[in-house]
PDB file of N, CA and C in Angstrom:
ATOM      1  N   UNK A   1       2.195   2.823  13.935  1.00  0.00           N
ATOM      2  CA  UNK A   1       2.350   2.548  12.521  1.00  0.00           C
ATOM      3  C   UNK A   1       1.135   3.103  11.780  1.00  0.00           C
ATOM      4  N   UNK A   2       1.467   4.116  11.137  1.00  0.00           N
ATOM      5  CA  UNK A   2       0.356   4.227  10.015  1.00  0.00           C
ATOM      6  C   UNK A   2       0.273   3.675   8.430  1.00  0.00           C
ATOM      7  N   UNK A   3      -0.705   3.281   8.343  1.00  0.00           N
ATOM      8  CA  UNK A   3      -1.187   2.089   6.840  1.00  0.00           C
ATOM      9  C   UNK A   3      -1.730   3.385   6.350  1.00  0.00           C
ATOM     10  N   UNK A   4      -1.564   3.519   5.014  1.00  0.00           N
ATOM     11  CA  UNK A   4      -2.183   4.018   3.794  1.00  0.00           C
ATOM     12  C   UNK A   4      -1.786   3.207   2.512  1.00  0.00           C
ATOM     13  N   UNK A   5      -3.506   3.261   2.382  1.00  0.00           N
ATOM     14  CA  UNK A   5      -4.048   2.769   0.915  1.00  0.00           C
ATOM     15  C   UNK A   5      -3.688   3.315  -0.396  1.00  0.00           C
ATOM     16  N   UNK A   6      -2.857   2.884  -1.557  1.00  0.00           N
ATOM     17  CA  UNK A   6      -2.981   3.847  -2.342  1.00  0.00           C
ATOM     18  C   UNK A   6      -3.237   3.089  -3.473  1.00  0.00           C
ATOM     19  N   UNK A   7      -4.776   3.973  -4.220  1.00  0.00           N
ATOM     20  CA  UNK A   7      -5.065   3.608  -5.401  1.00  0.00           C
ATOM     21  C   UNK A   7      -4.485   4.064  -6.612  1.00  0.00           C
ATOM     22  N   UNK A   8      -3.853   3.071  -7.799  1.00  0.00           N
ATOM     23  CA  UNK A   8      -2.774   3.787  -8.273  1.00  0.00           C
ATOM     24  C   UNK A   8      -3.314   3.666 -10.094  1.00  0.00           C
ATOM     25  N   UNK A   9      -3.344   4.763 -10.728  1.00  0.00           N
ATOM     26  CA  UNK A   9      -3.902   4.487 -12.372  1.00  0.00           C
ATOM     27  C   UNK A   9      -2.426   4.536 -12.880  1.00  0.00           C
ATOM     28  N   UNK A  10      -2.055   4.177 -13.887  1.00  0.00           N
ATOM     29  CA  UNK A  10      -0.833   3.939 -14.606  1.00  0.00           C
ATOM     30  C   UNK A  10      -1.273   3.748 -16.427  1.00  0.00           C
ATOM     31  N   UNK A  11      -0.345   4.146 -16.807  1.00  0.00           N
ATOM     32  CA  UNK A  11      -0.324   3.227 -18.064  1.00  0.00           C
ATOM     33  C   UNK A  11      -0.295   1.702 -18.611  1.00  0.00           C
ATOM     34  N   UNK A  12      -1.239   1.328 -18.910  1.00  0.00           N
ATOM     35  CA  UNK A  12      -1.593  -0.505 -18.990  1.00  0.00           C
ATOM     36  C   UNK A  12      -0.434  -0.825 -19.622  1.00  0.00           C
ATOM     37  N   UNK A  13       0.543  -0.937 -20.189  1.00  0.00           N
ATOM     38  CA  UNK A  13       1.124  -1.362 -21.036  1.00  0.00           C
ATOM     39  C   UNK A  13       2.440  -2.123 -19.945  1.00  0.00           C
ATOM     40  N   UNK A  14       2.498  -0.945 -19.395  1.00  0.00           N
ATOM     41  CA  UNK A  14       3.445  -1.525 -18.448  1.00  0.00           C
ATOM     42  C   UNK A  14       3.148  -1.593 -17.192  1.00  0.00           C
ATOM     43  N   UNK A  15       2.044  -2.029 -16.907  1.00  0.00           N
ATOM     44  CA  UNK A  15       1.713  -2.373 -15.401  1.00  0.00           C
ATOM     45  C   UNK A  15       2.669  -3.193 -14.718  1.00  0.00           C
ATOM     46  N   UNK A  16       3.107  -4.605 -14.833  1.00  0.00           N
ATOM     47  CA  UNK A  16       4.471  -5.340 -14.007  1.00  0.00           C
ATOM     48  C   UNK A  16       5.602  -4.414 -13.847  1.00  0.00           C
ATOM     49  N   UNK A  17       5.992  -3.583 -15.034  1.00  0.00           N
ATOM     50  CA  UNK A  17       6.869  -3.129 -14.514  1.00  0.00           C
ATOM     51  C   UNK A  17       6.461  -1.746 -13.616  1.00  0.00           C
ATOM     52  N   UNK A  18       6.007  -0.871 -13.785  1.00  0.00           N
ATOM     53  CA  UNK A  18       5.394  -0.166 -13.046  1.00  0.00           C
ATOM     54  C   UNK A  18       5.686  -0.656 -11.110  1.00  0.00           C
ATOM     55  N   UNK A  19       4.619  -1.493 -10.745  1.00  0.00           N
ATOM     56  CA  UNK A  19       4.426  -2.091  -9.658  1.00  0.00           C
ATOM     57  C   UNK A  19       5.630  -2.814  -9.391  1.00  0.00           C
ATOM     58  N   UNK A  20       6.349  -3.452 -10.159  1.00  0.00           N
ATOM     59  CA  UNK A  20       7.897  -3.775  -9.730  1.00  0.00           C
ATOM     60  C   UNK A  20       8.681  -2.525  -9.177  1.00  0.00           C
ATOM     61  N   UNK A  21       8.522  -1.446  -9.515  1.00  0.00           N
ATOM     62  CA  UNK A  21       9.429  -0.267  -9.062  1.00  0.00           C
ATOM     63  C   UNK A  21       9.007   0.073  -7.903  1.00  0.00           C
ATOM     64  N   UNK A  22       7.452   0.597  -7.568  1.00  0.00           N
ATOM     65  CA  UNK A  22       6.741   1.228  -6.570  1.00  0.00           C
ATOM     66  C   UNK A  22       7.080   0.006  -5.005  1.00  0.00           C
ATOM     67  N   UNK A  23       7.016  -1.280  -5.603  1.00  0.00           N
ATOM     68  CA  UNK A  23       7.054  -2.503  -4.288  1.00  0.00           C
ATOM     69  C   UNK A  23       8.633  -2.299  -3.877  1.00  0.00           C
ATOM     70  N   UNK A  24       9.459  -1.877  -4.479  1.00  0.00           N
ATOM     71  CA  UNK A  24      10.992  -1.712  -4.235  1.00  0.00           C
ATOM     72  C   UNK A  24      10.913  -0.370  -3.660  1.00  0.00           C
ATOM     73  N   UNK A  25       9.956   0.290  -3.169  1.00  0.00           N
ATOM     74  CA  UNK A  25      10.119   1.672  -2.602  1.00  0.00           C
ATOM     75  C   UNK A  25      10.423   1.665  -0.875  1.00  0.00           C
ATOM     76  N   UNK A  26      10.810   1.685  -0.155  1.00  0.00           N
ATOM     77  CA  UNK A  26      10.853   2.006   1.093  1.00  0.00           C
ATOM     78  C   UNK A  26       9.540   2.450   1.551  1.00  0.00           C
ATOM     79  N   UNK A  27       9.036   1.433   2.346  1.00  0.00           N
ATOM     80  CA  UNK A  27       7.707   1.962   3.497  1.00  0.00           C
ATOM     81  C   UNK A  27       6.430   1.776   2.660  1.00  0.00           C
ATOM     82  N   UNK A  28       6.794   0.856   0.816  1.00  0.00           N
ATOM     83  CA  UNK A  28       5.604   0.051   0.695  1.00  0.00           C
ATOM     84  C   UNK A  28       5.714  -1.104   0.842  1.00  0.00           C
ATOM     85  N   UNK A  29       5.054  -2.085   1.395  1.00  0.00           N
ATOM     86  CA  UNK A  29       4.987  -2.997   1.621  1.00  0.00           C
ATOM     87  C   UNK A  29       4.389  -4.337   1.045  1.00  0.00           C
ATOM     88  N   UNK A  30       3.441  -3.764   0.073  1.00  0.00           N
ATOM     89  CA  UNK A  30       2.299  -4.566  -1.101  1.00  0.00           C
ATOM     90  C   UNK A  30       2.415  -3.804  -2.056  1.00  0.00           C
ATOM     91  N   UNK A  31       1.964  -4.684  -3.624  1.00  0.00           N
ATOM     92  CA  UNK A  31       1.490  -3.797  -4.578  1.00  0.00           C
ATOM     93  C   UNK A  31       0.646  -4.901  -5.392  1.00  0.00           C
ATOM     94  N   UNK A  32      -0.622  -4.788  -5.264  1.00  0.00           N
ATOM     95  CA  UNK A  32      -1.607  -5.422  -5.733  1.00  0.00           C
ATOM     96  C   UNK A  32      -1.649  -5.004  -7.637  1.00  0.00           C
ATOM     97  N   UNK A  33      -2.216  -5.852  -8.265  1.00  0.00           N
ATOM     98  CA  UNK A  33      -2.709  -5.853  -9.724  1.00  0.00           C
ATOM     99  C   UNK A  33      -3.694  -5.930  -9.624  1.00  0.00           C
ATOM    100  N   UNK A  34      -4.904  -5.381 -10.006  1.00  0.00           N
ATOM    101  CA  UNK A  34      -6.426  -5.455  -9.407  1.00  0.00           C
ATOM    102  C   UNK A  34      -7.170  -5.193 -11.066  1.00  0.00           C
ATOM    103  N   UNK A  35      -8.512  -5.224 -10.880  1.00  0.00           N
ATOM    104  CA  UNK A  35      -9.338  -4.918 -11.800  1.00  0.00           C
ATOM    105  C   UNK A  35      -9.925  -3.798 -11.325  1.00  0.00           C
ATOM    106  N   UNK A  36     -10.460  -2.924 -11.866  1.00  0.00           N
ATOM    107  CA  UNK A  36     -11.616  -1.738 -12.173  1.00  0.00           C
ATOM    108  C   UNK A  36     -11.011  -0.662 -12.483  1.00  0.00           C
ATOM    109  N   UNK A  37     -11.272   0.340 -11.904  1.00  0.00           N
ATOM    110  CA  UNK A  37     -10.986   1.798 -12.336  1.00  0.00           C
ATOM    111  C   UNK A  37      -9.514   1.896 -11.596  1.00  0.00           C
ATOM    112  N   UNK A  38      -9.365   1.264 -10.978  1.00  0.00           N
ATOM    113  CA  UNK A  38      -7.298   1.122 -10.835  1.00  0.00           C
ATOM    114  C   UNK A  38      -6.927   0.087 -10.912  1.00  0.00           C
ATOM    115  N   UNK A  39      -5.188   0.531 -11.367  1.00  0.00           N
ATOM    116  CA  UNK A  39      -4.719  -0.517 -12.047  1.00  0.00           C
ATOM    117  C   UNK A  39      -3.784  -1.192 -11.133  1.00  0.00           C
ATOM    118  N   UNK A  40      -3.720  -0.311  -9.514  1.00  0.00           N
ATOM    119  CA  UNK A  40      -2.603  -1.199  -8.866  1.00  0.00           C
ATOM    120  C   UNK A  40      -3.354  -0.482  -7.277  1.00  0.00           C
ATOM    121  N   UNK A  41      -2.982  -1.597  -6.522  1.00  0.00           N
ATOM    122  CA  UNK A  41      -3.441  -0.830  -4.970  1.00  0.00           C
ATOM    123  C   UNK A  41      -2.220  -1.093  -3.778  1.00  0.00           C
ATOM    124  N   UNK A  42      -1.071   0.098  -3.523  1.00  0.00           N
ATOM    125  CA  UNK A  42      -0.178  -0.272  -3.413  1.00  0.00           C
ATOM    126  C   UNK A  42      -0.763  -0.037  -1.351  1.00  0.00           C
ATOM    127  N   UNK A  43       0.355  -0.637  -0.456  1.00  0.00           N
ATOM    128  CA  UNK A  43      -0.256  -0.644   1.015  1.00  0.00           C
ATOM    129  C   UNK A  43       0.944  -0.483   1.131  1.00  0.00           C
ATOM    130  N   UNK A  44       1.053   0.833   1.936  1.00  0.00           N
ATOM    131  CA  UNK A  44       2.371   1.723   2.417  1.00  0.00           C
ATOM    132  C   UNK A  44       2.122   2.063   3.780  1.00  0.00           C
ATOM    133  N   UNK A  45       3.360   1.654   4.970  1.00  0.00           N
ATOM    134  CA  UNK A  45       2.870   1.579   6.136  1.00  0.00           C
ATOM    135  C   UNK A  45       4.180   2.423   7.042  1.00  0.00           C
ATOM    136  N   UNK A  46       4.265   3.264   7.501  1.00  0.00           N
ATOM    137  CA  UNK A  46       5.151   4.165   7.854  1.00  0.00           C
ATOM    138  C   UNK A  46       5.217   4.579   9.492  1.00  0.00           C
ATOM    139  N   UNK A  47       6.180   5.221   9.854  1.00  0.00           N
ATOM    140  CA  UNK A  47       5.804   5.313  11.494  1.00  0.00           C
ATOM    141  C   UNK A  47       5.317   6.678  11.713  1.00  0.00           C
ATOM    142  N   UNK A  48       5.807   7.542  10.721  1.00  0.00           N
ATOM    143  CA  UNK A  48       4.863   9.067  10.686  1.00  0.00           C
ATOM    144  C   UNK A  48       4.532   9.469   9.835  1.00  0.00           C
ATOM    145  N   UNK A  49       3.501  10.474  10.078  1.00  0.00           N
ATOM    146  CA  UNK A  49       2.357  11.069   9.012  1.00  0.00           C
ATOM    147  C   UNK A  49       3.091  11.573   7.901  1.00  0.00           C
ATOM    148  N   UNK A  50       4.008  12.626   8.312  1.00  0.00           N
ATOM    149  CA  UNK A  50       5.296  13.330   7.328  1.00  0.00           C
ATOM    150  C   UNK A  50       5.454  12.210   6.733  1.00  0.00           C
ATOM    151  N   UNK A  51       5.852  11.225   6.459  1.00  0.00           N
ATOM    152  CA  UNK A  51       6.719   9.799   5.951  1.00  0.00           C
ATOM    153  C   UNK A  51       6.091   9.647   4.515  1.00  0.00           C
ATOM    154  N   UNK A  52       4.884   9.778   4.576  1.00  0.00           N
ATOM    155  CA  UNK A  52       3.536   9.358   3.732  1.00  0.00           C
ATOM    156  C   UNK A  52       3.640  10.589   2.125  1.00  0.00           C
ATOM    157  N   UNK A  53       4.132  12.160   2.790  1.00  0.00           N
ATOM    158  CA  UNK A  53       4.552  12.375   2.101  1.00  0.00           C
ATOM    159  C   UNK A  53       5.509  12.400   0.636  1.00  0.00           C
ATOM    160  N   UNK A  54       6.873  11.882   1.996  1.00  0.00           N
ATOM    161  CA  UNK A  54       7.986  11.603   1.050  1.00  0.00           C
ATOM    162  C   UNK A  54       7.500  10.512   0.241  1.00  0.00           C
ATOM    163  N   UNK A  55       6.689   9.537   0.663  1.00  0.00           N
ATOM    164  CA  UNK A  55       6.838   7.878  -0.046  1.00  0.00           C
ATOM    165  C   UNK A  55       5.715   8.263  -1.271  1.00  0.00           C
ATOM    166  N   UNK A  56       4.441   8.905  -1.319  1.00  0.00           N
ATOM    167  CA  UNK A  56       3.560   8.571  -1.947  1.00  0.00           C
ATOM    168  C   UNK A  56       3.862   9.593  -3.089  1.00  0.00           C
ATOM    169  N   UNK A  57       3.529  11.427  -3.166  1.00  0.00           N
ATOM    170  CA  UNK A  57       3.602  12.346  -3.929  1.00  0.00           C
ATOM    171  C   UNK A  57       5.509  12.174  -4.389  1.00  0.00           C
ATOM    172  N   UNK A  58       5.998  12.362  -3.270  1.00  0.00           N
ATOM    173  CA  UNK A  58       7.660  12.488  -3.842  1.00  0.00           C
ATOM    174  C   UNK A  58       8.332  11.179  -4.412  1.00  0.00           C
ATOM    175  N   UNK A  59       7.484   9.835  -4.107  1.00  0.00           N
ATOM    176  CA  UNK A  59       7.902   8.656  -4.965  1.00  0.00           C
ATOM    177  C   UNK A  59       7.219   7.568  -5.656  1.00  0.00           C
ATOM    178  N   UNK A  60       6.147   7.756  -5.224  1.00  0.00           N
ATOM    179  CA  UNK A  60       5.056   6.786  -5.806  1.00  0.00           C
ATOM    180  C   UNK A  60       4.773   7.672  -7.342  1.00  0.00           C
ATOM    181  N   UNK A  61       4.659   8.783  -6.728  1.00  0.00           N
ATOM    182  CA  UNK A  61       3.760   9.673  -8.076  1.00  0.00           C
ATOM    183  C   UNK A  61       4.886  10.191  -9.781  1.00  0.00           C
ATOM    184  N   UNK A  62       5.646   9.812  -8.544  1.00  0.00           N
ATOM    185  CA  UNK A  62       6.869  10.076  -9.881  1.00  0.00           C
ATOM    186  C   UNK A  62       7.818   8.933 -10.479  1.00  0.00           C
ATOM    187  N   UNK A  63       7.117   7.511 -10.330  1.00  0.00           N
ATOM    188  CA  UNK A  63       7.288   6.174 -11.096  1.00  0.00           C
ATOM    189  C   UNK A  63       7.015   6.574 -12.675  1.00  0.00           C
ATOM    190  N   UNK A  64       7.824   6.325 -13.682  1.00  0.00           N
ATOM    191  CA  UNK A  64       7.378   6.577 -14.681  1.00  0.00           C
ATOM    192  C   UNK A  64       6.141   6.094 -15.336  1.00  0.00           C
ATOM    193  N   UNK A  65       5.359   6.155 -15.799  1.00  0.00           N
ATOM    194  CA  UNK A  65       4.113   5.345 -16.066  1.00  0.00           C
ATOM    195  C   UNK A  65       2.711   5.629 -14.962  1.00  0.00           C
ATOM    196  N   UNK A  66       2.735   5.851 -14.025  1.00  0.00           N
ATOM    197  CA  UNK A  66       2.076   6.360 -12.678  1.00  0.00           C
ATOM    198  C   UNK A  66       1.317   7.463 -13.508  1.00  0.00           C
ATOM    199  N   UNK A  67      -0.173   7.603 -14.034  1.00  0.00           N
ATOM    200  CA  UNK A  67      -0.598   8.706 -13.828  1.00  0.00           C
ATOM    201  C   UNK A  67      -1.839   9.589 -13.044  1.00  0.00           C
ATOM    202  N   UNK A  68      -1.787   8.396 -11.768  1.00  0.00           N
ATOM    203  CA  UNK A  68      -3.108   9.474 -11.056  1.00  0.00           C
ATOM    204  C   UNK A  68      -2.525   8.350  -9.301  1.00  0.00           C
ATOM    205  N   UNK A  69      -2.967   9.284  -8.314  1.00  0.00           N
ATOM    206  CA  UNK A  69      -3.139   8.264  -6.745  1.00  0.00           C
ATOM    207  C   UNK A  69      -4.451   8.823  -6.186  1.00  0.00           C
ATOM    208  N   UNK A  70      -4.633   7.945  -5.667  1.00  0.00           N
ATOM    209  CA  UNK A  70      -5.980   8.534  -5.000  1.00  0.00           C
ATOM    210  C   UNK A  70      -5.574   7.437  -3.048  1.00  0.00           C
ATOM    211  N   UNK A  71      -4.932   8.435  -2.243  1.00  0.00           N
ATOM    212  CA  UNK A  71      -4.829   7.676  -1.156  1.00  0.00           C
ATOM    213  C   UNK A  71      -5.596   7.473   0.163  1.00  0.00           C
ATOM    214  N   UNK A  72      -5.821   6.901   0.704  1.00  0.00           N
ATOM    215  CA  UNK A  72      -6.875   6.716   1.783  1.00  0.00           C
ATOM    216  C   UNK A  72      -6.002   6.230   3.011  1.00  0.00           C
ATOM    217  N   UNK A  73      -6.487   6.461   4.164  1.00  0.00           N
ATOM    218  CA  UNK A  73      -5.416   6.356   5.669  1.00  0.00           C
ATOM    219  C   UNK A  73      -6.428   5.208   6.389  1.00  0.00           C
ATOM    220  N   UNK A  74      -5.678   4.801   7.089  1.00  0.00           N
ATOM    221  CA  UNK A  74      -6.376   4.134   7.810  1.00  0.00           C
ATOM    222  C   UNK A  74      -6.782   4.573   9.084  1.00  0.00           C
ATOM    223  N   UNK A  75      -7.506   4.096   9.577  1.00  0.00           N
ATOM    224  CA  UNK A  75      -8.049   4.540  11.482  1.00  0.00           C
ATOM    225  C   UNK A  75      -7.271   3.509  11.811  1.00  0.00           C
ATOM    226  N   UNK A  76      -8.108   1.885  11.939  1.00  0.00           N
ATOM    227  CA  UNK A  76      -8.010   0.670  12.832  1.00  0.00           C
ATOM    228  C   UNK A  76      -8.030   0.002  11.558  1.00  0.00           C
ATOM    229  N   UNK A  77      -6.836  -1.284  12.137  1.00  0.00           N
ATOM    230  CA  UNK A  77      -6.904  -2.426  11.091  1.00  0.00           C
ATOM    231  C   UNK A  77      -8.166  -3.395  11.993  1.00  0.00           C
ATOM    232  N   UNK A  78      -8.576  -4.411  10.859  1.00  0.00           N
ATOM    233  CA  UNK A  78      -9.161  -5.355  11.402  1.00  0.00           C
ATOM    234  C   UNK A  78      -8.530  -6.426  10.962  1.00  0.00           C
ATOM    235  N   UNK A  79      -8.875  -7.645  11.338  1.00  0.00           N
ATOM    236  CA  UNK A  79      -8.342  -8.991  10.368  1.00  0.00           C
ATOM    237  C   UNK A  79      -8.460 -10.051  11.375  1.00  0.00           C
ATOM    238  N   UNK A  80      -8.781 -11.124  10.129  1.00  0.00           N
ATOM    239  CA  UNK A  80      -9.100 -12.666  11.157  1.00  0.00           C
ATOM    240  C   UNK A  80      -7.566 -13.001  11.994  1.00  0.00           C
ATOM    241  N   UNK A  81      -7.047 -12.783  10.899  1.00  0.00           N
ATOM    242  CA  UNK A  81      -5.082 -12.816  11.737  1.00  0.00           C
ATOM    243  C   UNK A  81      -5.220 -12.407  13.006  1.00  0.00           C
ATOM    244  N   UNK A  82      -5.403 -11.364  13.368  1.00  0.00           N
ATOM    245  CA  UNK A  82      -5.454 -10.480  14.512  1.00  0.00           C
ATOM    246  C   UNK A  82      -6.263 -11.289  15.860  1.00  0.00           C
ATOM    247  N   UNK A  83      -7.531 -11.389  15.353  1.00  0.00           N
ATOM    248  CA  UNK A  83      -8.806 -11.845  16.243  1.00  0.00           C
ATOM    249  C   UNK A  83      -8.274 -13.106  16.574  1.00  0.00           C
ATOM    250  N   UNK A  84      -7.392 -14.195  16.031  1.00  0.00           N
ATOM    251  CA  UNK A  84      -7.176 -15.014  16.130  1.00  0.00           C
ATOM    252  C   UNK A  84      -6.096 -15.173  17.376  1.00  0.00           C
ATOM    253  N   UNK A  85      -5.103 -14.360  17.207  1.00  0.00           N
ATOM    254  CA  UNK A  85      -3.827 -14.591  17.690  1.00  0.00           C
ATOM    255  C   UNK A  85      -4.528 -13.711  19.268  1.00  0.00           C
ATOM    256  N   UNK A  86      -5.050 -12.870  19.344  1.00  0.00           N
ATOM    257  CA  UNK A  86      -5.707 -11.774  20.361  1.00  0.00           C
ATOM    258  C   UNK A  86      -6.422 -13.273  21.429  1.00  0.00           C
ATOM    259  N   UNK A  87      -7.498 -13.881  20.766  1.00  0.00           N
ATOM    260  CA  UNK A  87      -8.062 -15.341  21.848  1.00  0.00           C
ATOM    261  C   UNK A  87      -7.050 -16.403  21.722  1.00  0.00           C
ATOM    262  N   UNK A  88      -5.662 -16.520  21.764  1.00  0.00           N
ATOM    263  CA  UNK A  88      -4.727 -17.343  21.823  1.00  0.00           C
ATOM    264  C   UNK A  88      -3.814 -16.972  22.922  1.00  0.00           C
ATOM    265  N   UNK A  89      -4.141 -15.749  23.195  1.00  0.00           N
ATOM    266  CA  UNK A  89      -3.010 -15.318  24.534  1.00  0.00           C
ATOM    267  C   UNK A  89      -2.976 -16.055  25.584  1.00  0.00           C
ATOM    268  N   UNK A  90      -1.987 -16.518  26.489  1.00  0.00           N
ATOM    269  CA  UNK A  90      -2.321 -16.867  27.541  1.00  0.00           C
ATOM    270  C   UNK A  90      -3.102 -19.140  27.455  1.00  0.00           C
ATOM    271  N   UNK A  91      -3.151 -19.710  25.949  1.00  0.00           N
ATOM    272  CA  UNK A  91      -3.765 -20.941  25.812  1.00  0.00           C
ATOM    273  C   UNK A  91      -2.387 -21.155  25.690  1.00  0.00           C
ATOM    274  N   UNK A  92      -2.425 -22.814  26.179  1.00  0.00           N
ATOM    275  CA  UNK A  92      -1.616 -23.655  25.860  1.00  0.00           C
ATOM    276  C   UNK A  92      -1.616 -24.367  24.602  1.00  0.00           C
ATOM    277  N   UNK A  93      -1.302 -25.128  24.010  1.00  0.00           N
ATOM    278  CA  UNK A  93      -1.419 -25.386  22.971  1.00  0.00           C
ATOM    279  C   UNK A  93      -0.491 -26.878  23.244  1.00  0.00           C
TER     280      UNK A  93
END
């Protein structure tokens, strides 16, 4: 599974709706409302690299209102979720 980050600028006016369209996309999975220099941070998680294509430039970028991405890939996830369930293997409970 590959995770990519995507930082998303839009037009303020319609940010909910915006991020209502992009979260209804196939192979995103989140769409954050955030503060600073972006206005949405959507987490799109796919089984191939090609995939990232179709979802981000061929559908993210062409949401009406959408006007900039700036995307980032992931290597390794981390998370307390993870670390948690990883020293639970094998305990009874």
């Amino acid at each position: 599974m590959i995770t990519s980050i995507v930082l998303i600028r839009t037009s303020t006016e319609r940010i909910p709706e915006i991020a209502e369209q992009i979260a209804a996309i196939e192979g995103v999975s989140e769409v954050y409302s955030v503060t600073g220099a972006h206005d949405l941070i959507a987490m799109v998680r796919v089984a191939q690299h090609d995939d990232l294509a179709d979802i981000i430039p061929g559908r993210i970028s062409k949401v009406p209102g959408v006007e900039s991405t700036e995307t980032h890939i992931a290597f390794r996830t981390y998370s307390q979720h993870d670390l948690e369930s990883a020293f639970a293997i094998g305990l009874d409970a």
